[in-house]
C-alpha atoms as a PDB file:
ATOM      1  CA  UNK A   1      83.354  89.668  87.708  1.00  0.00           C
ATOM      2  CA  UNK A   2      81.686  88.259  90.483  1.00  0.00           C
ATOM      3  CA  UNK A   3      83.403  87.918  94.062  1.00  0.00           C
ATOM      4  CA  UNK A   4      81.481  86.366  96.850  1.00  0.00           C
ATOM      5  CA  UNK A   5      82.692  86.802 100.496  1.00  0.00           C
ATOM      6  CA  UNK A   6      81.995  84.431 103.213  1.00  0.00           C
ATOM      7  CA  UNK A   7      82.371  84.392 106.993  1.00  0.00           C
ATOM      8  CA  UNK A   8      81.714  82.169 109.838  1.00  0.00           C
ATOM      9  CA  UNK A   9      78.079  83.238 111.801  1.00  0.00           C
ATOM     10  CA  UNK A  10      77.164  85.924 109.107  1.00  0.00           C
ATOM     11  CA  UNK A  11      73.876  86.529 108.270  1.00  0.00           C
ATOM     12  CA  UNK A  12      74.570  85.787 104.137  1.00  0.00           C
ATOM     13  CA  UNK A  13      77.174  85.949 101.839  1.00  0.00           C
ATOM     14  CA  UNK A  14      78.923  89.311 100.945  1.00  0.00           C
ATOM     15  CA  UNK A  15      79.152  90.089  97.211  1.00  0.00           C
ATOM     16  CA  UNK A  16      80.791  92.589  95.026  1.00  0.00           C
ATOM     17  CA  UNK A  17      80.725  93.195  91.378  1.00  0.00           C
ATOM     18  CA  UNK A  18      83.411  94.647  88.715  1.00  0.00           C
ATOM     19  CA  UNK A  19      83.038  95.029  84.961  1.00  0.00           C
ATOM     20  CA  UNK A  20      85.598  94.679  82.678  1.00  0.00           C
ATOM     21  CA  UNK A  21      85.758  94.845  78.841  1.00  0.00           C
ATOM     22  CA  UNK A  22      86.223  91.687  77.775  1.00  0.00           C
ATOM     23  CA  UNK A  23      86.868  88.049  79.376  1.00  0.00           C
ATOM     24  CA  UNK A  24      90.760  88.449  79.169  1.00  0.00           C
ATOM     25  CA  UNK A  25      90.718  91.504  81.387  1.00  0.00           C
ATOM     26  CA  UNK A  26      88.391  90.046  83.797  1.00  0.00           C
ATOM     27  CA  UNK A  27      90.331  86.457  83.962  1.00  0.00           C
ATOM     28  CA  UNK A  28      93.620  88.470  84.595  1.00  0.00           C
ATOM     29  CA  UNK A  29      91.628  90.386  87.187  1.00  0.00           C
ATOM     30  CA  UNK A  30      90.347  87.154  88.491  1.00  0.00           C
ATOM     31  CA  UNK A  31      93.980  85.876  89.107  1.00  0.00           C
ATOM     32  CA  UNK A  32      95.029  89.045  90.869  1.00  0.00           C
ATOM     33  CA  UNK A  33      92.157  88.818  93.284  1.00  0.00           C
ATOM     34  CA  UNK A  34      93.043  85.373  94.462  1.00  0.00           C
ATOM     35  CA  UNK A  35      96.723  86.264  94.241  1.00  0.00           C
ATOM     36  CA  UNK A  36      96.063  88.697  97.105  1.00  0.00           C
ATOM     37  CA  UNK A  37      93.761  86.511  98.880  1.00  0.00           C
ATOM     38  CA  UNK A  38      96.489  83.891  98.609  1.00  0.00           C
ATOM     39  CA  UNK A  39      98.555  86.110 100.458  1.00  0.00           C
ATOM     40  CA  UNK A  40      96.571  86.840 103.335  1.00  0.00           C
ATOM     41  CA  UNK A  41      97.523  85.907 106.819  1.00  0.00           C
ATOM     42  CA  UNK A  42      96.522  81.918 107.713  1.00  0.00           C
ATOM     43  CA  UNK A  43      93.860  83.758 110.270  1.00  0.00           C
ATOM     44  CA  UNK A  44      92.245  85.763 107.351  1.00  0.00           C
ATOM     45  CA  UNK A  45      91.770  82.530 105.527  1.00  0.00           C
ATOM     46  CA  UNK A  46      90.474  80.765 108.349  1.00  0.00           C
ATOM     47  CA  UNK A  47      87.708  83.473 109.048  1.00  0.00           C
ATOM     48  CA  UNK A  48      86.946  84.326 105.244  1.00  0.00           C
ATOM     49  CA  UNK A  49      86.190  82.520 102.147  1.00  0.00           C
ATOM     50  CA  UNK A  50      86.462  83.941  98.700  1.00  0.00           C
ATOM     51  CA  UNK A  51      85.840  82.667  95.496  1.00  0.00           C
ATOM     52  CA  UNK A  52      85.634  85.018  91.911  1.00  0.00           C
ATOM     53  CA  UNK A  53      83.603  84.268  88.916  1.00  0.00           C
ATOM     54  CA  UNK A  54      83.794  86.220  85.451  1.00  0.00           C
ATOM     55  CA  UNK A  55      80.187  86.185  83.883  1.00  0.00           C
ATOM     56  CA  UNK A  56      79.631  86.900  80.435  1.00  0.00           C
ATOM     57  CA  UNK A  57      76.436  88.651  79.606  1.00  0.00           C
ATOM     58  CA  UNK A  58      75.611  91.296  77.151  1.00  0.00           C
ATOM     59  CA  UNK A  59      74.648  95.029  78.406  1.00  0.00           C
ATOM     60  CA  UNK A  60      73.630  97.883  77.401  1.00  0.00           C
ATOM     61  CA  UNK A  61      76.826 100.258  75.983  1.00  0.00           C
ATOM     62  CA  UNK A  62      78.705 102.033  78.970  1.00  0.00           C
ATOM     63  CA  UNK A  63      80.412 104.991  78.954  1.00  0.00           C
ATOM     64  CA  UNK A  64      84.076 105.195  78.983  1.00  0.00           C
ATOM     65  CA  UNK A  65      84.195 101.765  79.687  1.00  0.00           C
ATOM     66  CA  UNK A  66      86.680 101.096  76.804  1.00  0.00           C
ATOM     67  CA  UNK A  67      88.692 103.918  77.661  1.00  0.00           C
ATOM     68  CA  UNK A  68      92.343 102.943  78.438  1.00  0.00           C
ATOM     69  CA  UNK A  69      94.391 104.504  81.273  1.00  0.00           C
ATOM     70  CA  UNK A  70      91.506 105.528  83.216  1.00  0.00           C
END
């Protein structure tokens, strides 16, 4: 997943990146971001956009990426 970050007078756009197992995971992931972002105070929102984008692309195998409970 994809999350971009913008504020007002920043140089660029702040991003962070997750990986998740399938699309499932990372829609339900997706949810839960904006879910908390949702529930920000009105000034957070005013000062910060967000916005979340799962991005399907094949990689190269990762360890213990399938591993459940970790």
């Amino acid at each position: 997943m994809l999350v971009l970050f913008s504020m007002p007078n920043a140089p660029s756009v702040k991003y962070n990146g997750f990986i998740y197992p399938n699309e499932e995971t990372c829609e339900t992931a997706k949810y839960e971001m904006h879910e908390a972002y949702n529930n920000k105070p009105t000034e957070y929102k005013l000062a910060t956009t967000m916005n979340a984008y799962c991005v399907e692309f094949d990689s190269f195998p990762i360890a213990g990426l399938n591993r459940t409970g970790a």
